[in-house]
PDB file of N, CA and C in Angstrom:
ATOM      1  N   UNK A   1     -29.147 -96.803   2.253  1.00  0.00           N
ATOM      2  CA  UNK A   1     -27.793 -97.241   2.396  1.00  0.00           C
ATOM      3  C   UNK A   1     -26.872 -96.036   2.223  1.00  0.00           C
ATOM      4  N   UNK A   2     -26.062 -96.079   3.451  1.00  0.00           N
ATOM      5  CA  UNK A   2     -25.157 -95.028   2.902  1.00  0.00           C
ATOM      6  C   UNK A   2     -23.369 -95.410   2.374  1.00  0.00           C
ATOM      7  N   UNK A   3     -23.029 -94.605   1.762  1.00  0.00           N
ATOM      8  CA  UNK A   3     -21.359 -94.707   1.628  1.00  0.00           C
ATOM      9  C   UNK A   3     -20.781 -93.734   1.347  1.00  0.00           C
ATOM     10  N   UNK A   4     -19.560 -93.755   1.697  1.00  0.00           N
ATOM     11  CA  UNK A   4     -18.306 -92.253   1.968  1.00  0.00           C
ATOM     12  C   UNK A   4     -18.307 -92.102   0.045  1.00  0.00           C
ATOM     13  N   UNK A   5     -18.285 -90.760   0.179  1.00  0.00           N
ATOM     14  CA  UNK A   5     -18.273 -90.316  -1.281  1.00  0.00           C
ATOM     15  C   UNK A   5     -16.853 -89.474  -1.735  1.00  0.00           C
ATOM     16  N   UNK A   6     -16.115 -89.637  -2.343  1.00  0.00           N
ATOM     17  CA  UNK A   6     -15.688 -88.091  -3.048  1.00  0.00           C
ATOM     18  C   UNK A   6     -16.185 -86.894  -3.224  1.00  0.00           C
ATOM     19  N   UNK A   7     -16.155 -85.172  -2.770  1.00  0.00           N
ATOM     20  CA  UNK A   7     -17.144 -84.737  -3.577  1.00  0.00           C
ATOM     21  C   UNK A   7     -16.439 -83.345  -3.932  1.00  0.00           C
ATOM     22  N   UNK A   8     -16.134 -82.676  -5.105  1.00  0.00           N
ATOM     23  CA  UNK A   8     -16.042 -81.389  -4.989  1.00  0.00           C
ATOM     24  C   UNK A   8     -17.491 -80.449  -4.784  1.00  0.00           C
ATOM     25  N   UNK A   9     -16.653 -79.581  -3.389  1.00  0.00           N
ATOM     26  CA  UNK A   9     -17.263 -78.486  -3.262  1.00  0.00           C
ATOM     27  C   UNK A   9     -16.863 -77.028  -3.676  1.00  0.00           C
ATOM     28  N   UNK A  10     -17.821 -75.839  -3.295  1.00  0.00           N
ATOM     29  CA  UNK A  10     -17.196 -74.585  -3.457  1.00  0.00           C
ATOM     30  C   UNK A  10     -17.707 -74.174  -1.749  1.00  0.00           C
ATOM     31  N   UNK A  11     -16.725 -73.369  -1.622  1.00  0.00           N
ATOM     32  CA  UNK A  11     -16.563 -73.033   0.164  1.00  0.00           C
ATOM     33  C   UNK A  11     -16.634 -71.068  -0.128  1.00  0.00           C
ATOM     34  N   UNK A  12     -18.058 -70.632  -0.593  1.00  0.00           N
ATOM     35  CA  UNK A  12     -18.405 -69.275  -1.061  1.00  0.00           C
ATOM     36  C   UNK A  12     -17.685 -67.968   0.017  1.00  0.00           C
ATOM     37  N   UNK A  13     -17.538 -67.588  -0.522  1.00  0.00           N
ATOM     38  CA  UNK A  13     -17.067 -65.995   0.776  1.00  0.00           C
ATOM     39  C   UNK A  13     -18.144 -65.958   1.163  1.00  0.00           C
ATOM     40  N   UNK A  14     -18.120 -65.838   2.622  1.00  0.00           N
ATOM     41  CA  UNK A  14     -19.450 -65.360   3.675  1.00  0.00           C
ATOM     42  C   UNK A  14     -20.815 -66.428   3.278  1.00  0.00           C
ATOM     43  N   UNK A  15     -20.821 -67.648   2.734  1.00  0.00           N
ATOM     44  CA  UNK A  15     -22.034 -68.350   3.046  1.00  0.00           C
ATOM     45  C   UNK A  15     -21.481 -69.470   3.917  1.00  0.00           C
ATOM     46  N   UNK A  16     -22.544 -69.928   4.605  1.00  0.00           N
ATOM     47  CA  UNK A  16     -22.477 -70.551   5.991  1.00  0.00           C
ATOM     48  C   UNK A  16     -22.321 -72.305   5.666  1.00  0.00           C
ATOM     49  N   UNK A  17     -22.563 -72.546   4.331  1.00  0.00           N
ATOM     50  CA  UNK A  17     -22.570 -73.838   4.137  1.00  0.00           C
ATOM     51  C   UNK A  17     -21.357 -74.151   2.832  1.00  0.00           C
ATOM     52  N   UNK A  18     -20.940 -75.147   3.039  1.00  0.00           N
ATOM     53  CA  UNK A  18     -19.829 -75.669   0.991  1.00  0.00           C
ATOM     54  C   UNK A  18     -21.151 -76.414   0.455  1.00  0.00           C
ATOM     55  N   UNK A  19     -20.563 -75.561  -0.590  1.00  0.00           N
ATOM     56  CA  UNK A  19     -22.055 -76.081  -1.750  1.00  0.00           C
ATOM     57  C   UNK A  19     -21.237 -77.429  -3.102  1.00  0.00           C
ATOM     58  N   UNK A  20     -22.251 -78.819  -2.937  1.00  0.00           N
ATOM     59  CA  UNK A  20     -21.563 -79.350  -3.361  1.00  0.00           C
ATOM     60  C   UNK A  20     -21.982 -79.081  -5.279  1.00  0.00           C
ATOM     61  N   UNK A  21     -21.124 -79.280  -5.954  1.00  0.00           N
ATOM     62  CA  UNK A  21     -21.101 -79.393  -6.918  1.00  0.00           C
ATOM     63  C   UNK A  21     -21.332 -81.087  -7.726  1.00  0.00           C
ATOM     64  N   UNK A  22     -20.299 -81.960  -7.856  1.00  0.00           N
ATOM     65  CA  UNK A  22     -20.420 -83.350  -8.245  1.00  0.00           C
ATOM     66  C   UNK A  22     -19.581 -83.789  -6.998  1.00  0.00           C
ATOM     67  N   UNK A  23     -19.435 -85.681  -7.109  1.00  0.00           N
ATOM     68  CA  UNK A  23     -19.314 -86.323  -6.590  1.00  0.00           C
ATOM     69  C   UNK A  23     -18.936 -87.730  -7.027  1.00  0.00           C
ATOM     70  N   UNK A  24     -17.997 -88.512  -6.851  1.00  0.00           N
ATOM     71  CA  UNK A  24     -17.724 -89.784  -7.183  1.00  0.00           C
ATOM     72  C   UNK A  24     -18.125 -90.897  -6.352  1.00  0.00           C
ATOM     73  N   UNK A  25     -18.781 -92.216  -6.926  1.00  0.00           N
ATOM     74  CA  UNK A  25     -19.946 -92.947  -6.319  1.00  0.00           C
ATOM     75  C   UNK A  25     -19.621 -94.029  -6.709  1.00  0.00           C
ATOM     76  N   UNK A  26     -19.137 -95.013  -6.008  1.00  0.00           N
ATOM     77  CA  UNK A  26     -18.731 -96.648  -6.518  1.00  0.00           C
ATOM     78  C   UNK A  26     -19.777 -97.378  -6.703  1.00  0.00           C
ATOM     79  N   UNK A  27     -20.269 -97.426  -7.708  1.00  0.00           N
ATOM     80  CA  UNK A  27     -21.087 -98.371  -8.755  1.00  0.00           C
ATOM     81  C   UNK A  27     -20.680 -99.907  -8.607  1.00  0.00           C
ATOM     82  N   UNK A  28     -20.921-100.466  -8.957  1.00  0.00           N
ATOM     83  CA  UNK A  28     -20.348-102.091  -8.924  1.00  0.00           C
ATOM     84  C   UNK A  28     -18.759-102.271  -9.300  1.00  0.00           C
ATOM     85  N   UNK A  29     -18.336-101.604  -8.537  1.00  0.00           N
ATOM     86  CA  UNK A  29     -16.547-101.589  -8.607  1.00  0.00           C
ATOM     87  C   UNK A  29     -16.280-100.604  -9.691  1.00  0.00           C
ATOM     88  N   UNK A  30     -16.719 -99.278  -9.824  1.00  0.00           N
ATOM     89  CA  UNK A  30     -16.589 -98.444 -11.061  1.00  0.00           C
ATOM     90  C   UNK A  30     -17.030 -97.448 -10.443  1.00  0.00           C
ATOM     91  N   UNK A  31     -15.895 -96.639 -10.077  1.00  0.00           N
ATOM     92  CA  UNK A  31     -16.133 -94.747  -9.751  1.00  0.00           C
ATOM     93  C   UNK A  31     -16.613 -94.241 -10.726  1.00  0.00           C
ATOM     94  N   UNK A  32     -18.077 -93.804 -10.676  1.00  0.00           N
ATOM     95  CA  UNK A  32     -18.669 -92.852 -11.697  1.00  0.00           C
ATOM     96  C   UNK A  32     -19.129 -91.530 -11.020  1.00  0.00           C
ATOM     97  N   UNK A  33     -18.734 -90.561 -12.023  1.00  0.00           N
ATOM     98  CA  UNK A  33     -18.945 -89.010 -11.358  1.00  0.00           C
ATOM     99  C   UNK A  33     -20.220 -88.124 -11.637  1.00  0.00           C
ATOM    100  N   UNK A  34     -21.241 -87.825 -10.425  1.00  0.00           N
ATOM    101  CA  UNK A  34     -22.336 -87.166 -11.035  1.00  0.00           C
ATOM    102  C   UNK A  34     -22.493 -85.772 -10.434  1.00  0.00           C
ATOM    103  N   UNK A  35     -23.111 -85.404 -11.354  1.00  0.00           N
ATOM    104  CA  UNK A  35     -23.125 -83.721 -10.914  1.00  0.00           C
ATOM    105  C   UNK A  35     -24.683 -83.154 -10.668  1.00  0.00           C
ATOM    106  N   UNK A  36     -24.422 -82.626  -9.541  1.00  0.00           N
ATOM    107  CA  UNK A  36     -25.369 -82.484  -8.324  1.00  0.00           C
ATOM    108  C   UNK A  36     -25.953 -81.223  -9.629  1.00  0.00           C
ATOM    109  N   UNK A  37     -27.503 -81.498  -9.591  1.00  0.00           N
ATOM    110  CA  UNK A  37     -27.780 -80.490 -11.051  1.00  0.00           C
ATOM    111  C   UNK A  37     -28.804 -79.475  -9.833  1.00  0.00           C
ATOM    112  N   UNK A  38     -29.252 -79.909  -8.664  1.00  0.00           N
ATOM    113  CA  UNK A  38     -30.294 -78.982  -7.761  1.00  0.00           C
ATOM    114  C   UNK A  38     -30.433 -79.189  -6.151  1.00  0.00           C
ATOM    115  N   UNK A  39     -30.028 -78.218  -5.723  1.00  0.00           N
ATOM    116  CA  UNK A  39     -30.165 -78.740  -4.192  1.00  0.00           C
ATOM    117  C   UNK A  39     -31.415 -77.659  -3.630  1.00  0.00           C
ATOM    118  N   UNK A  40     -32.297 -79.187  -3.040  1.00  0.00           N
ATOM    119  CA  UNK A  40     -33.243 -78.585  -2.465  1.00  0.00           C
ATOM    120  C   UNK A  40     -33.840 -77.823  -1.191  1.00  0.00           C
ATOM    121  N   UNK A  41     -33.007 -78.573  -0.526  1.00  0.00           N
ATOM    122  CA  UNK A  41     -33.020 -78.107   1.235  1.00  0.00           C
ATOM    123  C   UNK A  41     -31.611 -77.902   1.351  1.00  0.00           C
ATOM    124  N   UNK A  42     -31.672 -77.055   2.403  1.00  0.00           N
ATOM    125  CA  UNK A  42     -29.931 -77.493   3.367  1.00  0.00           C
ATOM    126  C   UNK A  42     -30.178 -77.001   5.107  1.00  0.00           C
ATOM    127  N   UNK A  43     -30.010 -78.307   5.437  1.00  0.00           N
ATOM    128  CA  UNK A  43     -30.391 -78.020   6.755  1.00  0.00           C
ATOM    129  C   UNK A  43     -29.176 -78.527   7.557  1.00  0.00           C
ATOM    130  N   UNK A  44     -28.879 -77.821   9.129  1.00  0.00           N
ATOM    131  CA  UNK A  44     -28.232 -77.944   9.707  1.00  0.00           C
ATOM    132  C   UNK A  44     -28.221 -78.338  10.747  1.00  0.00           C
ATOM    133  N   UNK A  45     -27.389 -80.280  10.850  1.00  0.00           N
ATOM    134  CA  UNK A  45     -28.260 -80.822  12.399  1.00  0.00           C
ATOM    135  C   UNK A  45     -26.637 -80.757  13.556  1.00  0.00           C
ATOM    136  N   UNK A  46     -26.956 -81.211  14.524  1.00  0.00           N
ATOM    137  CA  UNK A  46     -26.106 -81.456  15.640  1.00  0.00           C
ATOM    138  C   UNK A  46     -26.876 -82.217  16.658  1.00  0.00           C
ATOM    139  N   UNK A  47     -25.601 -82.880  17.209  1.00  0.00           N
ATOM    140  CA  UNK A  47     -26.211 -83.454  18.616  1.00  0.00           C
ATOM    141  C   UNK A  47     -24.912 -84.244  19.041  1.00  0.00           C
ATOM    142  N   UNK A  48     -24.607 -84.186  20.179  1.00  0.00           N
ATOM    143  CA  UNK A  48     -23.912 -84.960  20.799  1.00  0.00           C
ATOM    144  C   UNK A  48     -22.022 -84.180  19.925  1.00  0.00           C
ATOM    145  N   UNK A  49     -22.068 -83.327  20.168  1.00  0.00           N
ATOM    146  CA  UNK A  49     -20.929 -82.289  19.409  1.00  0.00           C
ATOM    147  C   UNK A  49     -20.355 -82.729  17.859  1.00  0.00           C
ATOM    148  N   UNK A  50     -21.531 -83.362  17.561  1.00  0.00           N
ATOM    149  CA  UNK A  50     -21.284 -83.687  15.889  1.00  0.00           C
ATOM    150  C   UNK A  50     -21.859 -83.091  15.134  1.00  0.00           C
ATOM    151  N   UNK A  51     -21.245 -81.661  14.044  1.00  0.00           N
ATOM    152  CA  UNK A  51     -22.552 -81.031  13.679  1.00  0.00           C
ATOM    153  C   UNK A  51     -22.399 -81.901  12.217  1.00  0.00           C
ATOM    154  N   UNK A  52     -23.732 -81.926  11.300  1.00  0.00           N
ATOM    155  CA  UNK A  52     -24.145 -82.089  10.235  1.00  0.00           C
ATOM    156  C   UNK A  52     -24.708 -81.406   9.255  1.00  0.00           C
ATOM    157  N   UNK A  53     -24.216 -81.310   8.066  1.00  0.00           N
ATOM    158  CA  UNK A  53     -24.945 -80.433   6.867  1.00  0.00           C
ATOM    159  C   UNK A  53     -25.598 -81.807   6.423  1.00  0.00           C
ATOM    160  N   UNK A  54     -27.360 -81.605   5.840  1.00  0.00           N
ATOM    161  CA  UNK A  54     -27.822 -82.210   5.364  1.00  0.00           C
ATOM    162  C   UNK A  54     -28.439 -81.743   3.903  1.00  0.00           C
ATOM    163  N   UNK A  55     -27.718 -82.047   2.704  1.00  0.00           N
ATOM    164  CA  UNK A  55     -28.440 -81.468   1.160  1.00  0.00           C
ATOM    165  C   UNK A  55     -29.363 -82.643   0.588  1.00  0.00           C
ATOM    166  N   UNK A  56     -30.772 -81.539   0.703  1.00  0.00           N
ATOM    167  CA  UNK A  56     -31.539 -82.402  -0.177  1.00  0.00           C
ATOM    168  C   UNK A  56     -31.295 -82.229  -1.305  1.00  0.00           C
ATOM    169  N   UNK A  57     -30.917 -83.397  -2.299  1.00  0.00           N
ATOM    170  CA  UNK A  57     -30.495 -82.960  -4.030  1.00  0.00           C
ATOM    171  C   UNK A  57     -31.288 -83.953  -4.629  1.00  0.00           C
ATOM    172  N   UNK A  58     -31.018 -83.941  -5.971  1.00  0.00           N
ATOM    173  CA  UNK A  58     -31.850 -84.584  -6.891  1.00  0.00           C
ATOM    174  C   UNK A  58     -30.536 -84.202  -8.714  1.00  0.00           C
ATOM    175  N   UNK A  59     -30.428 -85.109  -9.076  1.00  0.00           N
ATOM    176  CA  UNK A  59     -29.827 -84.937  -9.984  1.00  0.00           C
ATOM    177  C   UNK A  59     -31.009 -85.918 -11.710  1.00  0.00           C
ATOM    178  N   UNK A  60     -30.528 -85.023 -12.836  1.00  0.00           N
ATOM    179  CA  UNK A  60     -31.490 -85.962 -13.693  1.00  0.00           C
ATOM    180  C   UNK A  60     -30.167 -86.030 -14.823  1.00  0.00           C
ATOM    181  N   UNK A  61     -30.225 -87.437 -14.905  1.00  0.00           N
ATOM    182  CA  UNK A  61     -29.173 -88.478 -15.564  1.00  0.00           C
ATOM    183  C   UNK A  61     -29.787 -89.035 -16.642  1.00  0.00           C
ATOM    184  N   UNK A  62     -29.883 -89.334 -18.044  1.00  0.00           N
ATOM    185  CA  UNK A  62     -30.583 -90.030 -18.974  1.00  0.00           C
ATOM    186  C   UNK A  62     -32.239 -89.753 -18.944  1.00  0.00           C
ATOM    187  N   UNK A  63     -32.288 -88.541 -18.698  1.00  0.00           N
ATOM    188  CA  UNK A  63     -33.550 -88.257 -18.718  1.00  0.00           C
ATOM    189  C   UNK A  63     -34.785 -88.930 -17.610  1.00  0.00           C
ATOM    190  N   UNK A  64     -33.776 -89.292 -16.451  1.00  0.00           N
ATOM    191  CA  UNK A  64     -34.907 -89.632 -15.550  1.00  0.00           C
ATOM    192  C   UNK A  64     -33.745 -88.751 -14.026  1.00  0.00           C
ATOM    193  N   UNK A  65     -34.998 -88.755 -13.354  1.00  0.00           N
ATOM    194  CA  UNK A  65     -34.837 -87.844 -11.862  1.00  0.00           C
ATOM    195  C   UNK A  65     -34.059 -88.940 -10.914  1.00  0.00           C
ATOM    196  N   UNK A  66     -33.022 -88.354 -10.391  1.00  0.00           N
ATOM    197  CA  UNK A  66     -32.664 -89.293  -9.453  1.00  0.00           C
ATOM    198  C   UNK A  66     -32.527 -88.801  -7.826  1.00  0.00           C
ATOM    199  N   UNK A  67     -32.749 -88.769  -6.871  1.00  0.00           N
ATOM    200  CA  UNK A  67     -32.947 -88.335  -5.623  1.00  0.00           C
ATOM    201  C   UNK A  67     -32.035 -88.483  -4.629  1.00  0.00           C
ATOM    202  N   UNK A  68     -31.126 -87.946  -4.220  1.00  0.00           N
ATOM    203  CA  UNK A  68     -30.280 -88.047  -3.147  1.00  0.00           C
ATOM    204  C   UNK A  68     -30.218 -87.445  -2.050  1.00  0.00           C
ATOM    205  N   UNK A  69     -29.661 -87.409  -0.495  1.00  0.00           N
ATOM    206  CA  UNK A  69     -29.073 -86.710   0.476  1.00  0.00           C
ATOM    207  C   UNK A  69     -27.713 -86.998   0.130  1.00  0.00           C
ATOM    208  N   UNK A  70     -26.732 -85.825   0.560  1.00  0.00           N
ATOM    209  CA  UNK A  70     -25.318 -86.020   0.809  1.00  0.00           C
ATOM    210  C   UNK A  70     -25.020 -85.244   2.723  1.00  0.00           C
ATOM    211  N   UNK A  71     -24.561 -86.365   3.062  1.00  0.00           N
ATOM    212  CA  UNK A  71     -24.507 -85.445   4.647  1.00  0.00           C
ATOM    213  C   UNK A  71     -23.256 -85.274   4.430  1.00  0.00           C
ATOM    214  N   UNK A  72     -22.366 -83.661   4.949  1.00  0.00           N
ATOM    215  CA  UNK A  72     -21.149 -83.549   5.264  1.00  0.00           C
ATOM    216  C   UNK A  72     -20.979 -83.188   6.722  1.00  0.00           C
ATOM    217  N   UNK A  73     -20.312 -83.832   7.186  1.00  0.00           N
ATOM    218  CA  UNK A  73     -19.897 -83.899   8.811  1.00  0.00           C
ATOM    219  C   UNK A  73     -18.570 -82.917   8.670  1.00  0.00           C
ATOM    220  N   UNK A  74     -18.963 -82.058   9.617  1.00  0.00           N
ATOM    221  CA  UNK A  74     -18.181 -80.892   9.418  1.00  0.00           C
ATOM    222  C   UNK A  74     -16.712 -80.762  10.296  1.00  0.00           C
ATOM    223  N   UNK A  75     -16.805 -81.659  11.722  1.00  0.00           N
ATOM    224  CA  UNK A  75     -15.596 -81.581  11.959  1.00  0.00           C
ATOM    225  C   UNK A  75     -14.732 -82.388  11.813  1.00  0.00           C
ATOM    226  N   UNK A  76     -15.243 -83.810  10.862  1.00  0.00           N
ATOM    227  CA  UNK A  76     -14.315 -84.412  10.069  1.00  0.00           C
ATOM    228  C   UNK A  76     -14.142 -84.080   8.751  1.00  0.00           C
ATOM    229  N   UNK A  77     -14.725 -83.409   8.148  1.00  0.00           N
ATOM    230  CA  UNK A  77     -14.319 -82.725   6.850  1.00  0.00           C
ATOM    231  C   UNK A  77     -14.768 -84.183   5.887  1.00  0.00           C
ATOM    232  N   UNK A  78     -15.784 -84.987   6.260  1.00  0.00           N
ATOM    233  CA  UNK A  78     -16.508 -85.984   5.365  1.00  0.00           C
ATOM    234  C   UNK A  78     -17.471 -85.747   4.756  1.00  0.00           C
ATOM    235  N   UNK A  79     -17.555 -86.778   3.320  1.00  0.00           N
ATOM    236  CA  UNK A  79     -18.912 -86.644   3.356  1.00  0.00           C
ATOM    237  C   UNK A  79     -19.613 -88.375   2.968  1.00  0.00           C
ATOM    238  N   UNK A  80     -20.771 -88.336   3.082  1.00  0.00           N
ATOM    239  CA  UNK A  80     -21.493 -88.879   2.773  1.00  0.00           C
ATOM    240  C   UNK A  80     -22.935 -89.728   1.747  1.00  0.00           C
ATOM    241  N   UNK A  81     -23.388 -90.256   1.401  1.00  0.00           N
ATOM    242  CA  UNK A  81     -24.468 -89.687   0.332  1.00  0.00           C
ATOM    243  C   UNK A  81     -25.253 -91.312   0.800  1.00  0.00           C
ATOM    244  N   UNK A  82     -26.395 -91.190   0.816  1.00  0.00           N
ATOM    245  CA  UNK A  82     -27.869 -91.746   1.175  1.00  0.00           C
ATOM    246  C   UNK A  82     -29.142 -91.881  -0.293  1.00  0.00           C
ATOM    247  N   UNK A  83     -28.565 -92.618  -0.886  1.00  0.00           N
ATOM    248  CA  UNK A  83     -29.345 -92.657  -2.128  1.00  0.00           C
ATOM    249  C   UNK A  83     -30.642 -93.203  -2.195  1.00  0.00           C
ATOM    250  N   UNK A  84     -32.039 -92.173  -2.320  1.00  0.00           N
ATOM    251  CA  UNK A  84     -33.315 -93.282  -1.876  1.00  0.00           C
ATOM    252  C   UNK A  84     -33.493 -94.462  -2.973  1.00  0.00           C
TER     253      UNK A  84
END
């Protein structure tokens, strides 16, 4: 399932991707903010003149692992997140 997220990024001098930092995530009617602790992949898709950043992340919250994608669509300046 996906849904539009909040997210601060950092937009580095001379790297090719914004690296996200945390993100705000509507819980059962309750914005809670988590912070992206490892990103594993970052891959870069397109097709049809839509390009896509795809971060494999994983964040660990209360002592257990939690697994995410966040896609940011780059020429709407969105993002996304795909929680397995």
């Amino acid at each position: 399932m996906r849904q539009a997220v909040d997210v601060l990024a950092v937009f580095d001098i001379g790297a090719m991707s914004p690296r996200p930092i945390r993100f705000k995530v509507l819980e059962h009617g309750i914005k809670t903010t988590v912070r992206v602790t490892d990103i594993r992949n970052i891959e870069w898709m397109g097709a049809g003149g839509s390009t896509r950043i795809e971060y494999d992340c994983f964040t660990v919250s209360e002592g257990r692992r939690i697994e995410y994608k966040l896609f940011y669509y780059y020429r709407e300046c969105r993002w996304e997140l795909e929680a397995s």
